[in-house]
PDB file of N, CA and C in Angstrom:
ATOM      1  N   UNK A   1     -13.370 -14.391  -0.790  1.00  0.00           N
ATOM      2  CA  UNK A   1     -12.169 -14.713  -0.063  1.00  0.00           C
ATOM      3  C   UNK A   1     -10.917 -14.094  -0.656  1.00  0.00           C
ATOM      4  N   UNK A   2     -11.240 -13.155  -1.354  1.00  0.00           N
ATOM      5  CA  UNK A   2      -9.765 -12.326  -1.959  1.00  0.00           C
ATOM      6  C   UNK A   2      -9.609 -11.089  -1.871  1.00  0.00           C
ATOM      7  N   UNK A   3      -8.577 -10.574  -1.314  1.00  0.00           N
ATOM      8  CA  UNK A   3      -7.940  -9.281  -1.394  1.00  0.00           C
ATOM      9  C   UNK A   3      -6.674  -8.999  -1.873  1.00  0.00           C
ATOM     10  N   UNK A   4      -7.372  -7.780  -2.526  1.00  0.00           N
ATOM     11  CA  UNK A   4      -7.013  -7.249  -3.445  1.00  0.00           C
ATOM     12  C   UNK A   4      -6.123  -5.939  -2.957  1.00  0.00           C
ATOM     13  N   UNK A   5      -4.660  -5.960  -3.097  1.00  0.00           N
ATOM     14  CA  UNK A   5      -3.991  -5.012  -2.907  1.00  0.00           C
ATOM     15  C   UNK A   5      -2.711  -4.612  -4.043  1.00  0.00           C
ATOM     16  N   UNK A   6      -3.604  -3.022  -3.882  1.00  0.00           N
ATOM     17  CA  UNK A   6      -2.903  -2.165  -4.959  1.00  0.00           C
ATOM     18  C   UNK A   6      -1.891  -0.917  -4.364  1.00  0.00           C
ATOM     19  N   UNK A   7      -1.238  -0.378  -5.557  1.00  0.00           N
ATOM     20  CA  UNK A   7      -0.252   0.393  -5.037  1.00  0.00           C
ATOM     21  C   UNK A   7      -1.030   1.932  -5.710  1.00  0.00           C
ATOM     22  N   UNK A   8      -0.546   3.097  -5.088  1.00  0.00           N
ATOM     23  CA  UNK A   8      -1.303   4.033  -5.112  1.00  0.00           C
ATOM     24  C   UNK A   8      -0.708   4.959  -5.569  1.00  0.00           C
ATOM     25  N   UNK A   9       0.369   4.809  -6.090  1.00  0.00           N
ATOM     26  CA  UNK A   9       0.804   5.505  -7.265  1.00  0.00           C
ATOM     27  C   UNK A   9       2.218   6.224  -6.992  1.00  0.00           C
ATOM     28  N   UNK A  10       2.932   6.874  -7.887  1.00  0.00           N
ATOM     29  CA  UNK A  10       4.288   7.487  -7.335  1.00  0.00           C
ATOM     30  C   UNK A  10       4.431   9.230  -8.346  1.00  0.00           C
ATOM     31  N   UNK A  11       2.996   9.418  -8.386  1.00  0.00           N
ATOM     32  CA  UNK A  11       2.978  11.024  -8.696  1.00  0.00           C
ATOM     33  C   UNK A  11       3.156  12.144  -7.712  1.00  0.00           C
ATOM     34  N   UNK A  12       3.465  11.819  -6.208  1.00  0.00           N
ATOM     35  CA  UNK A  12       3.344  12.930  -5.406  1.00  0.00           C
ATOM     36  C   UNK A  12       1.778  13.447  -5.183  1.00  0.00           C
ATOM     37  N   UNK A  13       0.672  12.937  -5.935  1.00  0.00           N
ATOM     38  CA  UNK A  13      -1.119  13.560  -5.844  1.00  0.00           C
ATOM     39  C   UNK A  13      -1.406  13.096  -5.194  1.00  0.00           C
ATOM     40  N   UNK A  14      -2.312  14.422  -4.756  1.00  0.00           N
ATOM     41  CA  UNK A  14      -3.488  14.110  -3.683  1.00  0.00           C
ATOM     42  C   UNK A  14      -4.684  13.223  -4.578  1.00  0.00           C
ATOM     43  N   UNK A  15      -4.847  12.000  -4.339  1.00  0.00           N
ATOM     44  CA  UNK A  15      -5.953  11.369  -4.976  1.00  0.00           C
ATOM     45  C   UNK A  15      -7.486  11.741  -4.189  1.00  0.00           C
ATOM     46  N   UNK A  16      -7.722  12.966  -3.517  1.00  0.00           N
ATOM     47  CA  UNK A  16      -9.039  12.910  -3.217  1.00  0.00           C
ATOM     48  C   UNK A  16      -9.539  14.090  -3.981  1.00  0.00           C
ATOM     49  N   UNK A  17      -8.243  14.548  -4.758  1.00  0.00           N
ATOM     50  CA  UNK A  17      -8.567  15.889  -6.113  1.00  0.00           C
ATOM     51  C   UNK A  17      -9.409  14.965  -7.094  1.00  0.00           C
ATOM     52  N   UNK A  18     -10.328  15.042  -7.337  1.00  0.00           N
ATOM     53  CA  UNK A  18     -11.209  14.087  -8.907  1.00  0.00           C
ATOM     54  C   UNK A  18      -9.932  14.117 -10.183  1.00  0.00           C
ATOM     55  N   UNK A  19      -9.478  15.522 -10.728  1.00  0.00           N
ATOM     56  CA  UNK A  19      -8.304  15.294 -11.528  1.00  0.00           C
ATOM     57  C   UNK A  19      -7.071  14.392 -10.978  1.00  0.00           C
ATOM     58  N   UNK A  20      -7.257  13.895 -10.148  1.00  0.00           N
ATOM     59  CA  UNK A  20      -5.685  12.961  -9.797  1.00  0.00           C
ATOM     60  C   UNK A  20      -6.400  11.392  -9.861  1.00  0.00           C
ATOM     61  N   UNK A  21      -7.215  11.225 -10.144  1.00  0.00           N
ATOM     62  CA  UNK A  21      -8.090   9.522  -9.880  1.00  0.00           C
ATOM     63  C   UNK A  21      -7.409   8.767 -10.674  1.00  0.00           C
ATOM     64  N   UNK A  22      -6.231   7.828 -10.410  1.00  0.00           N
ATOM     65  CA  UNK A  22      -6.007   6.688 -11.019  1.00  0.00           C
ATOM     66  C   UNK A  22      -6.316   5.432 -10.132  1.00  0.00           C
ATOM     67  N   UNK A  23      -6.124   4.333 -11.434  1.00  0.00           N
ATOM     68  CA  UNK A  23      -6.562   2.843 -11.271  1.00  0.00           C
ATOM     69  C   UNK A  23      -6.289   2.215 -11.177  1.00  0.00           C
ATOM     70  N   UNK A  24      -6.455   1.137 -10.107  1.00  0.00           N
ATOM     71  CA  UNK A  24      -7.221   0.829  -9.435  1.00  0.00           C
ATOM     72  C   UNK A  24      -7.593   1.083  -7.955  1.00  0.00           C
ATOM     73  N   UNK A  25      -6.581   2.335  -7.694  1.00  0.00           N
ATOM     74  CA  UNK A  25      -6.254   2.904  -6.679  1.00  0.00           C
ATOM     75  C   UNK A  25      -7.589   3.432  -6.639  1.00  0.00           C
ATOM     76  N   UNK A  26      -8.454   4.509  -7.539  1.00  0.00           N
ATOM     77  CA  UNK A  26      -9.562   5.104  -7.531  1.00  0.00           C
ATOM     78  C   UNK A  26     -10.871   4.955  -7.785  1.00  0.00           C
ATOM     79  N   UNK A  27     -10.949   3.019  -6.850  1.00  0.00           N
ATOM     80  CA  UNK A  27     -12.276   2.683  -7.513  1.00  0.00           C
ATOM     81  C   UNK A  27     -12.699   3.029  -6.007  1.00  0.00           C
ATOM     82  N   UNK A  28     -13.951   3.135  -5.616  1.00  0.00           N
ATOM     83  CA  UNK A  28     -14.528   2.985  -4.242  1.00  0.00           C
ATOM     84  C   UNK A  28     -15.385   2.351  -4.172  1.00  0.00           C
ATOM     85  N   UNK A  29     -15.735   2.381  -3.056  1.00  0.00           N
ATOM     86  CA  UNK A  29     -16.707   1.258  -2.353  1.00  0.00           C
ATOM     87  C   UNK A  29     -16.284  -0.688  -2.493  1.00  0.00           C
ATOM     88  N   UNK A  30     -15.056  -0.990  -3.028  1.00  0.00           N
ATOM     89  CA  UNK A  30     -14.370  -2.026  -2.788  1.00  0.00           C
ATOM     90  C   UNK A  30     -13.788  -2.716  -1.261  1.00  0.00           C
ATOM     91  N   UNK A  31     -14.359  -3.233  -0.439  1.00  0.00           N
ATOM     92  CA  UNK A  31     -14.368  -3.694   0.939  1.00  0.00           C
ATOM     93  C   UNK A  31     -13.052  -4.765   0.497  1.00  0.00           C
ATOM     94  N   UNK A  32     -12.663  -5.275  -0.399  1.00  0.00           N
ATOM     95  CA  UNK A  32     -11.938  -6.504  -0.450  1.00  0.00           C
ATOM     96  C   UNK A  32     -10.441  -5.738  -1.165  1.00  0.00           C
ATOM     97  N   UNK A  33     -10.650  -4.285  -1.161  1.00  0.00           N
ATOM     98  CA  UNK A  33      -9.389  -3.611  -1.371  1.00  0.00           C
ATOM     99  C   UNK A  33      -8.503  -3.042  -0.530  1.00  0.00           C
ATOM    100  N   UNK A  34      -7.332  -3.201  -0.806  1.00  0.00           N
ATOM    101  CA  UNK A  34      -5.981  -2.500   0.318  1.00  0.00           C
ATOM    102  C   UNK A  34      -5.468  -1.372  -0.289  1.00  0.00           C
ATOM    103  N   UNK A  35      -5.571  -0.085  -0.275  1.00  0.00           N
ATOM    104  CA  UNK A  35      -4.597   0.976  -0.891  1.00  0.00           C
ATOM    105  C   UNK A  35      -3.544   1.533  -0.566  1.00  0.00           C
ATOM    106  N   UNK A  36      -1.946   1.160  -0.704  1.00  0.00           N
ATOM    107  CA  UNK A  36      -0.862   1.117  -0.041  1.00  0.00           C
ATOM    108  C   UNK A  36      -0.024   1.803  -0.281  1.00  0.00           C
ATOM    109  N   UNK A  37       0.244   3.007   0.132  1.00  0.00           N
ATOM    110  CA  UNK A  37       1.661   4.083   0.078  1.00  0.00           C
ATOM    111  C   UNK A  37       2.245   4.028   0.623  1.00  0.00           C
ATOM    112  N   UNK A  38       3.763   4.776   0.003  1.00  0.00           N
ATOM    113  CA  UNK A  38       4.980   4.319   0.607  1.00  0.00           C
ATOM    114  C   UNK A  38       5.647   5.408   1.648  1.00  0.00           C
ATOM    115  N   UNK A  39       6.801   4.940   2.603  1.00  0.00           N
ATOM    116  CA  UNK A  39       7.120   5.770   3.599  1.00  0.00           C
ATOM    117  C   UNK A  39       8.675   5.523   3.210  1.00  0.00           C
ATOM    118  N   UNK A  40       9.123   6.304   4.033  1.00  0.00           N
ATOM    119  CA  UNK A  40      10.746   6.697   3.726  1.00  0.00           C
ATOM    120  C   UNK A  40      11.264   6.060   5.066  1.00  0.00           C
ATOM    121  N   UNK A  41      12.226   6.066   4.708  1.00  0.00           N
ATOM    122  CA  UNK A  41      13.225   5.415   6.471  1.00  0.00           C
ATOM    123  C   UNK A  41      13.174   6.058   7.407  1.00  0.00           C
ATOM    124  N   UNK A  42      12.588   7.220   7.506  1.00  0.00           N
ATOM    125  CA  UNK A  42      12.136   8.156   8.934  1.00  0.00           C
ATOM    126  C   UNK A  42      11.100   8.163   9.063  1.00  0.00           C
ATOM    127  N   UNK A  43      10.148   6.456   8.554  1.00  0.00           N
ATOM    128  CA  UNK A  43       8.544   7.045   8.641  1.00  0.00           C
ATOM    129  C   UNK A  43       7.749   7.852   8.281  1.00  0.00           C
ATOM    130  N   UNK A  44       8.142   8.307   7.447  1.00  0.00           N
ATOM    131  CA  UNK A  44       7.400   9.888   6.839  1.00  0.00           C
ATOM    132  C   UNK A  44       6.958   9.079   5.050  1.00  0.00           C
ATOM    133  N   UNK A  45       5.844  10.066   4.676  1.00  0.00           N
ATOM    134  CA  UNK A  45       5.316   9.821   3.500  1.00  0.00           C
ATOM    135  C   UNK A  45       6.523  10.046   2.659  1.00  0.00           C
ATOM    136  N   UNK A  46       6.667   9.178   1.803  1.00  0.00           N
ATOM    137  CA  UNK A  46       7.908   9.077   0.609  1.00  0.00           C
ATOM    138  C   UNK A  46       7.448  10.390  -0.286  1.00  0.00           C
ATOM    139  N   UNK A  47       8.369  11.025  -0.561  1.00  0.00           N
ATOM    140  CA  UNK A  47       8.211  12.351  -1.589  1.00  0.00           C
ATOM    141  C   UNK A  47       7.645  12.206  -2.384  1.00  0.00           C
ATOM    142  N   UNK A  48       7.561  11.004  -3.602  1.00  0.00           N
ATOM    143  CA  UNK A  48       6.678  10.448  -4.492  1.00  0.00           C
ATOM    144  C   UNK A  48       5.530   9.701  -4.445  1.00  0.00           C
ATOM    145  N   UNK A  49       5.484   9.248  -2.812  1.00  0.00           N
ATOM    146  CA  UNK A  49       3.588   8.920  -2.720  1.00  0.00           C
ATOM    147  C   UNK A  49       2.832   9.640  -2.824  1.00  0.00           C
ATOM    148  N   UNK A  50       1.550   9.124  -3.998  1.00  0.00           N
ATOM    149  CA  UNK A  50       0.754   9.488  -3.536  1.00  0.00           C
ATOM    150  C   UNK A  50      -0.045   9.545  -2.284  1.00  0.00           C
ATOM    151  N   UNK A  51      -1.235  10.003  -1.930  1.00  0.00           N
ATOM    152  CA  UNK A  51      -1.682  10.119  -0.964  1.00  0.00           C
ATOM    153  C   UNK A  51      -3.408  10.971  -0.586  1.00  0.00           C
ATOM    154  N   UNK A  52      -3.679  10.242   0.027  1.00  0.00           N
ATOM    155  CA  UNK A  52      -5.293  10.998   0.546  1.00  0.00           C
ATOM    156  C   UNK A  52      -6.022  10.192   1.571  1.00  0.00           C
ATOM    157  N   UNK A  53      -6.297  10.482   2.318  1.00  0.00           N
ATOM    158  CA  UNK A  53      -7.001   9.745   3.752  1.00  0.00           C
ATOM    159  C   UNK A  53      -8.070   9.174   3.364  1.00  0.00           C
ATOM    160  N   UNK A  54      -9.206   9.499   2.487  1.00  0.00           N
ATOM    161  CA  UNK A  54      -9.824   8.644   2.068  1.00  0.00           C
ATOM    162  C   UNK A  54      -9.993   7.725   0.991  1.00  0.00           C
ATOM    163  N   UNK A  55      -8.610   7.856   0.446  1.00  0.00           N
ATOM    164  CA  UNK A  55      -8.611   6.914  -0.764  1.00  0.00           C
ATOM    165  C   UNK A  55      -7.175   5.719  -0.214  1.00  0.00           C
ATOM    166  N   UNK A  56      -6.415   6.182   0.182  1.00  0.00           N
ATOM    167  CA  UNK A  56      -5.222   5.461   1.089  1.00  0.00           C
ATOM    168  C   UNK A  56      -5.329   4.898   1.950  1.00  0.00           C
ATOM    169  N   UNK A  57      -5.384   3.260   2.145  1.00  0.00           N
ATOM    170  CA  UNK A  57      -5.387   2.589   3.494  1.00  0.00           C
ATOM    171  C   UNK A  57      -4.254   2.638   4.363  1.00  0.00           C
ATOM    172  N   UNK A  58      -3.372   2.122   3.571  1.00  0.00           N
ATOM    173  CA  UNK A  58      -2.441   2.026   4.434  1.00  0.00           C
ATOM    174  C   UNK A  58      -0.989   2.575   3.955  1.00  0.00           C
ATOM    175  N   UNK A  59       0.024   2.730   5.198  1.00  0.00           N
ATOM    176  CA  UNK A  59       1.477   3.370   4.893  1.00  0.00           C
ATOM    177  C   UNK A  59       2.867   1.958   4.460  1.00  0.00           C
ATOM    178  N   UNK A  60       3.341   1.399   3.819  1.00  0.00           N
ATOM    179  CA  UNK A  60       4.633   0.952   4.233  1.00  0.00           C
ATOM    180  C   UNK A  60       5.692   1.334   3.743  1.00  0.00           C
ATOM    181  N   UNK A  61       6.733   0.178   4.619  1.00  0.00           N
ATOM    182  CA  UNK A  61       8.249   0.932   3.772  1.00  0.00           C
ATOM    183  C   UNK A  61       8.075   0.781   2.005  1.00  0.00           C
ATOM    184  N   UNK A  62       8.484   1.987   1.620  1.00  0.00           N
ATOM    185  CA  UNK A  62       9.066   1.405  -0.007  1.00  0.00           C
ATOM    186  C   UNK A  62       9.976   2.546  -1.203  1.00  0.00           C
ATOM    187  N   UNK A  63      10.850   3.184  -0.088  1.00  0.00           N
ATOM    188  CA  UNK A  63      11.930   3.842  -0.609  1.00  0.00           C
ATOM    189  C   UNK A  63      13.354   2.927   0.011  1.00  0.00           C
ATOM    190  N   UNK A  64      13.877   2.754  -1.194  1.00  0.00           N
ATOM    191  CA  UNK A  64      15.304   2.269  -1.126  1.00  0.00           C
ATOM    192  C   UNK A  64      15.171   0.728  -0.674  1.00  0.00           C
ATOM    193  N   UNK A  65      14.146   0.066  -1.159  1.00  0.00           N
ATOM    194  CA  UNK A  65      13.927  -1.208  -0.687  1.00  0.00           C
ATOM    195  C   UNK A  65      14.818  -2.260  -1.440  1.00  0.00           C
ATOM    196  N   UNK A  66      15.769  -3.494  -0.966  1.00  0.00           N
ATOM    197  CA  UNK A  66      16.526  -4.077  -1.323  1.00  0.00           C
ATOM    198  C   UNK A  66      15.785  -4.902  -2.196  1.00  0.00           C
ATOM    199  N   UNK A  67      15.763  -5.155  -3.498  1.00  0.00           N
ATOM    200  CA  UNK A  67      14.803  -5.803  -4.305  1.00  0.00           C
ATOM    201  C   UNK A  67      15.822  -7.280  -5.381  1.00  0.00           C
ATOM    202  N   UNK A  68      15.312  -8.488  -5.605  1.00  0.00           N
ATOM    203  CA  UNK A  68      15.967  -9.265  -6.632  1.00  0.00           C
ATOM    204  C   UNK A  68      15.654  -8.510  -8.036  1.00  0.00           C
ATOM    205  N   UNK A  69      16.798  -8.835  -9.101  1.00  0.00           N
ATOM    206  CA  UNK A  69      16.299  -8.040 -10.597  1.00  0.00           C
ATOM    207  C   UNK A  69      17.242  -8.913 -11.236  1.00  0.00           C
ATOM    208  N   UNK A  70      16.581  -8.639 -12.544  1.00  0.00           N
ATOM    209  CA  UNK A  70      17.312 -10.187 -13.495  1.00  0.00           C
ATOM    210  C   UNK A  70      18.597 -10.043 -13.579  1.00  0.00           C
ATOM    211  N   UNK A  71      19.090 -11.198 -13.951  1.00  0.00           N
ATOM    212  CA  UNK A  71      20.694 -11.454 -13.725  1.00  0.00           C
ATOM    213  C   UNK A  71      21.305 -11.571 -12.531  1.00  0.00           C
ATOM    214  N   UNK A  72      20.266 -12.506 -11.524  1.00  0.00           N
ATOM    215  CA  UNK A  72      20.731 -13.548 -10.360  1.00  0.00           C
ATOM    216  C   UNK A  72      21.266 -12.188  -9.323  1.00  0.00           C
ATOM    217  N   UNK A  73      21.116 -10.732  -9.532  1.00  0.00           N
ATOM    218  CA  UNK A  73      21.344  -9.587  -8.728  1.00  0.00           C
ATOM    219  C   UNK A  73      20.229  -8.880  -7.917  1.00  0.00           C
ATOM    220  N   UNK A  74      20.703  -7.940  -7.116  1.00  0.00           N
ATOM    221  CA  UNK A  74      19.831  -7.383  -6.197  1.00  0.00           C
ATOM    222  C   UNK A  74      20.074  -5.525  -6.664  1.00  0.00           C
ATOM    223  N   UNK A  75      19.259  -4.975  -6.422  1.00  0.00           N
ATOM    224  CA  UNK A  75      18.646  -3.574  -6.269  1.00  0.00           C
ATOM    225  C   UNK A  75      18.012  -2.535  -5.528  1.00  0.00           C
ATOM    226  N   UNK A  76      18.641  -1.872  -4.983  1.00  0.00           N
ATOM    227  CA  UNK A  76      17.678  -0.873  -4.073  1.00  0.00           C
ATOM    228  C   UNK A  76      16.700  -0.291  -5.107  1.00  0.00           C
ATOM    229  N   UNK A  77      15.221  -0.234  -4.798  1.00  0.00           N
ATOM    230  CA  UNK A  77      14.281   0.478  -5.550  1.00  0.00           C
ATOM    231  C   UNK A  77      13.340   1.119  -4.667  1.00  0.00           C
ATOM    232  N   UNK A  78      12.573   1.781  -5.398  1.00  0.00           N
ATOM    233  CA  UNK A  78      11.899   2.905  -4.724  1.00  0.00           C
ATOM    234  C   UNK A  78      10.170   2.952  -4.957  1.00  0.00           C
ATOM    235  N   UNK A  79       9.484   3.227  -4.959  1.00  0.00           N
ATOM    236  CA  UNK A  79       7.887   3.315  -5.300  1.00  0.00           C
ATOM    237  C   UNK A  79       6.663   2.436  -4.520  1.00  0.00           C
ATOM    238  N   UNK A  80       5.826   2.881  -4.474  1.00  0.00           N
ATOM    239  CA  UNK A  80       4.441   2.450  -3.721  1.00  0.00           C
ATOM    240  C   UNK A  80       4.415   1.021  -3.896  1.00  0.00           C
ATOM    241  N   UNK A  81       4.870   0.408  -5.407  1.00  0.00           N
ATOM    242  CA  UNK A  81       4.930  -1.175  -5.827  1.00  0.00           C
ATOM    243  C   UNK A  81       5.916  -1.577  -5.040  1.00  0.00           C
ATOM    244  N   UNK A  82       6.722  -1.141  -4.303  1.00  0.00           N
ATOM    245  CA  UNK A  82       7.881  -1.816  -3.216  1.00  0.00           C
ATOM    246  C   UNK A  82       7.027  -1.714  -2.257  1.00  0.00           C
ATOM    247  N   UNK A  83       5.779  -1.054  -1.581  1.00  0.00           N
ATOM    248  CA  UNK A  83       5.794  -0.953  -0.476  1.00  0.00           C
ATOM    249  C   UNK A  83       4.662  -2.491  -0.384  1.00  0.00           C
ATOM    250  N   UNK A  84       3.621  -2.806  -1.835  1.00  0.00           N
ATOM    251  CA  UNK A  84       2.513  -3.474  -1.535  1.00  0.00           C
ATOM    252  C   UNK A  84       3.285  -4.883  -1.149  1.00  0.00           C
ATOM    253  N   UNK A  85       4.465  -5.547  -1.724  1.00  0.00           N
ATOM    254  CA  UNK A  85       4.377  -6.766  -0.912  1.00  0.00           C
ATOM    255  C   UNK A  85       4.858  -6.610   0.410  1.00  0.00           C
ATOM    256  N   UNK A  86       4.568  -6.184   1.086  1.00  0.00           N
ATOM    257  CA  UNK A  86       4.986  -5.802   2.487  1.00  0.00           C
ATOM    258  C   UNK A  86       3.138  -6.399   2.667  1.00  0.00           C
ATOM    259  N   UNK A  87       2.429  -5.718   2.227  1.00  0.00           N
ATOM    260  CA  UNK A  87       1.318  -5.376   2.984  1.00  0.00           C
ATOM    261  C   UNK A  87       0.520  -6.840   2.688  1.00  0.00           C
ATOM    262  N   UNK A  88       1.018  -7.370   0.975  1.00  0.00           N
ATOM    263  CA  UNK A  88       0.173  -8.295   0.661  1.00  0.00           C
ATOM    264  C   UNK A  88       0.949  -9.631   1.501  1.00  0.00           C
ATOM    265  N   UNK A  89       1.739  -9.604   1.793  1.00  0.00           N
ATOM    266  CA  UNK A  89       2.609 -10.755   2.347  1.00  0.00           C
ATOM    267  C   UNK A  89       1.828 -10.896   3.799  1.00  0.00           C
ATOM    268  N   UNK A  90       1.373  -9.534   4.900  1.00  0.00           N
ATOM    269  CA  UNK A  90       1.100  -9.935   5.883  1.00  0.00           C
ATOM    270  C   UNK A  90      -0.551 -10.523   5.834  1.00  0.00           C
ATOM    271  N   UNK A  91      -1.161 -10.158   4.879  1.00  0.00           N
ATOM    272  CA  UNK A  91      -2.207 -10.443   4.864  1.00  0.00           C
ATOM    273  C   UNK A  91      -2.722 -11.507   4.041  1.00  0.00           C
ATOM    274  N   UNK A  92      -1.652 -12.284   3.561  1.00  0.00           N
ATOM    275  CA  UNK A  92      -1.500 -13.640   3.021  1.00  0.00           C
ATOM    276  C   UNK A  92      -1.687 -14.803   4.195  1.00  0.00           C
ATOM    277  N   UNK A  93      -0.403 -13.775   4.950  1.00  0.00           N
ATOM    278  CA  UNK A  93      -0.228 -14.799   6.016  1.00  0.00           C
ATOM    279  C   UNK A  93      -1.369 -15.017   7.155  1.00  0.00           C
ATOM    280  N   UNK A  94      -2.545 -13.704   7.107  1.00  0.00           N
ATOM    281  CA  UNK A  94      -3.599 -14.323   7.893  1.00  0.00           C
ATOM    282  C   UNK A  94      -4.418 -15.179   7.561  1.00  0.00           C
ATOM    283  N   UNK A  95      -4.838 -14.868   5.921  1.00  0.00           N
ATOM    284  CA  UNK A  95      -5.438 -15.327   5.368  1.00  0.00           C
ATOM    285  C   UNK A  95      -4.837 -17.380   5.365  1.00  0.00           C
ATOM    286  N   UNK A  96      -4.028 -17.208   5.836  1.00  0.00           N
ATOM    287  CA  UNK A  96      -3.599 -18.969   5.319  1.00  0.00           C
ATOM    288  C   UNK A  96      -3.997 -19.747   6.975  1.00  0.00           C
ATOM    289  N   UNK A  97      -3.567 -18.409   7.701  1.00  0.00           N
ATOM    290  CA  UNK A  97      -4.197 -19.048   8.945  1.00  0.00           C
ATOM    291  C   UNK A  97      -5.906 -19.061   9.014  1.00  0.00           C
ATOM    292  N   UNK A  98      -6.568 -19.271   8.129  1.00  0.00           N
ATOM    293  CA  UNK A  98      -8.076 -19.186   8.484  1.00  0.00           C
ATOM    294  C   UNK A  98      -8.573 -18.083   8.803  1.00  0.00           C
ATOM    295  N   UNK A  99      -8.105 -16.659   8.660  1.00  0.00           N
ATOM    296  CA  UNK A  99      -8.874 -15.462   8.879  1.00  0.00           C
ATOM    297  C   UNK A  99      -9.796 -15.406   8.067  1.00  0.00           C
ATOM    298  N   UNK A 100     -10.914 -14.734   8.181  1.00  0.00           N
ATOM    299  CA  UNK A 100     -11.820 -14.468   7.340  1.00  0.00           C
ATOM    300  C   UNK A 100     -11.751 -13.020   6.776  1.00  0.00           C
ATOM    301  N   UNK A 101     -11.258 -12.569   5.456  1.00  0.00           N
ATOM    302  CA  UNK A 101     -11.012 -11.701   4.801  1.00  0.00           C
ATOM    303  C   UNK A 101     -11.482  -9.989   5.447  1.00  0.00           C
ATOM    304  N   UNK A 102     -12.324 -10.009   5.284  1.00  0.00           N
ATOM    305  CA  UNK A 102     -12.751  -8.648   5.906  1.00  0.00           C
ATOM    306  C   UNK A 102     -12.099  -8.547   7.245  1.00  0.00           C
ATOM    307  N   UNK A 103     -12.406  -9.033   8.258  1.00  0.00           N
ATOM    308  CA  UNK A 103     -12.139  -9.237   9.254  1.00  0.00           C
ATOM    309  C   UNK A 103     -10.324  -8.829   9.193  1.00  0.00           C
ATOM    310  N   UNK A 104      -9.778  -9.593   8.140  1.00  0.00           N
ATOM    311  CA  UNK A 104      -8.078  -9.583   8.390  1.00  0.00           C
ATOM    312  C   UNK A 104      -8.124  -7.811   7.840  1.00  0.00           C
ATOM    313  N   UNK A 105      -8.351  -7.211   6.860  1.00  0.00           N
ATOM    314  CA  UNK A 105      -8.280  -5.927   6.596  1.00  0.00           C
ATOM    315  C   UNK A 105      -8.968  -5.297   7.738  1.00  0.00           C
ATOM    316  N   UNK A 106     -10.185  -5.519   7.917  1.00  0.00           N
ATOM    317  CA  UNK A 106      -9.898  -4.595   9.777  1.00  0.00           C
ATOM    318  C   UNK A 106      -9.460  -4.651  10.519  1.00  0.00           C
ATOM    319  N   UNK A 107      -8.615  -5.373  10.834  1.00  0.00           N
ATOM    320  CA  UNK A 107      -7.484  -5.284  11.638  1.00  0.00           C
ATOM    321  C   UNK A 107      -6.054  -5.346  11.060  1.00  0.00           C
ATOM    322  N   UNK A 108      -6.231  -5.363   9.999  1.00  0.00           N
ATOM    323  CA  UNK A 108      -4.574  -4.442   9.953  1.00  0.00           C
ATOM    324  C   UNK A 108      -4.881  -2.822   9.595  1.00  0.00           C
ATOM    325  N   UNK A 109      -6.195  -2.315   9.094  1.00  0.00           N
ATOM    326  CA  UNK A 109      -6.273  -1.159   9.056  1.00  0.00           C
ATOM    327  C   UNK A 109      -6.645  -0.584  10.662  1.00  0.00           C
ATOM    328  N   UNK A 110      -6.526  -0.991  11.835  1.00  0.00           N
ATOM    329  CA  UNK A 110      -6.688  -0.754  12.923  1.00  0.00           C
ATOM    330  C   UNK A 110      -5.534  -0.701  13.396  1.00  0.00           C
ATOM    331  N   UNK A 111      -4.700  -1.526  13.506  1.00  0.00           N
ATOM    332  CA  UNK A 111      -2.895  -1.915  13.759  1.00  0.00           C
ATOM    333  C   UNK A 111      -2.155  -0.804  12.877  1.00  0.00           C
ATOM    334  N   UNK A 112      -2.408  -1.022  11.811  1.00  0.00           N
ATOM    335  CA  UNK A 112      -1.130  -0.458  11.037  1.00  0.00           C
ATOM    336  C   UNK A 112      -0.993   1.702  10.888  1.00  0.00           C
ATOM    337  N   UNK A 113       0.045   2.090  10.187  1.00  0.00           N
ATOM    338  CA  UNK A 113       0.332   3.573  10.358  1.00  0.00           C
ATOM    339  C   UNK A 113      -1.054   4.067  10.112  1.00  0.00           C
ATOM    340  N   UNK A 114      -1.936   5.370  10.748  1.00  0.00           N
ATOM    341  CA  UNK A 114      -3.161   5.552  10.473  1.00  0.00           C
ATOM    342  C   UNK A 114      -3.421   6.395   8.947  1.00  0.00           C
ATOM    343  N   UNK A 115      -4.171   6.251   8.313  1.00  0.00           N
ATOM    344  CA  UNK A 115      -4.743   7.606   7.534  1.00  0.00           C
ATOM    345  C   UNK A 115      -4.926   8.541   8.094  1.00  0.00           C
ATOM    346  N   UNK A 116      -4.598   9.261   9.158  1.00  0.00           N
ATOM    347  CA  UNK A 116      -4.599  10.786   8.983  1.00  0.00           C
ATOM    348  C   UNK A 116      -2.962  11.376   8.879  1.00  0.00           C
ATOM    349  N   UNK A 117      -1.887  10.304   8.956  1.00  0.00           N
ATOM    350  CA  UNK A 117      -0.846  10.881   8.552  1.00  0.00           C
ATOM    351  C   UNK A 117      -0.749  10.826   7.193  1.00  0.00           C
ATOM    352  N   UNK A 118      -1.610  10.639   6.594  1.00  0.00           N
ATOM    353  CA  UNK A 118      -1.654  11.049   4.544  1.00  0.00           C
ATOM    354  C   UNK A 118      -1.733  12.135   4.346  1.00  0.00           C
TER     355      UNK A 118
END
C-alpha cells in the first residue's frame, strides 16, 4: 500500500545513458514507484531536468516554485524536489480516498503530461 515517489534529478541527463543512473531514480522494475521531472512555466522540460521516457514517469511544475524556508519566510526555488510534492500530494489524496495503489499510479500515469515529451 505505498508509493514511493522520487525526484529524478537536476543534472540536465538523459537517464536511459547507463553512465547517467542515479538513485533511486534508477532502480527498475519498481511498480510502487513515481519518477518525477520538472517543467518550466511554458510547460516545457525545465533546463535542469533530468529526463528519459523510460526511466521518467511523470512531468510537474518545479521551476520558480513559491516554497516556505526557515525564518517564518517564503522562497522561489527550483529543481525536480519542487516538482515531487505536487505529484506525491495528488496521490496521497487518492490513496486516502480508498484507491488501491497500483491502480492510483495508472491512472495518473494515463492523465498526467505523457513520457514521450521527455
Amino acid at each position: 500500500g505505498v508509493i514511493y515517489v522520487t525526484a529524478a534529478g537536476n543534472e540536465a541527463l538523459n537517464l536511459e545513458d547507463e553512465k547517467n543512473k542515479i538513485y533511486p531514480a534508477g532502480l527498475s522494475g519498481l511498480r510502487n514507484m513515481v519518477v518525477v521531472t520538472s517543467s518550466d512555466r511554458n510547460d516545457e522540460l525545465s533546463l535542469f531536468s533530468n529526463y528519459g521516457a523510460k526511466t521518467v514517469d511523470v512531468v510537474a511544475p518545479g521551476s520558480n516554485v513559491l516554497s516556505t524556508v526557515p525564518g517564518d519566510s517564503w522562497r522561489q526555488m527550483s529543481g525536480t524536489s519542487m516538482a515531487v510534492p505536487l505529484v506525491a500530494g495528488i496521490l496521497a489524496r487518492g490513496l486516502s480516498g480508498g484507491c488501491d495503489p497500483f491502480r492510483l499510479i495508472d491512472r495518473l500515469l494515463s492523465t498526467a503530461p505523457l513520457r514521450e515529451s521527455l
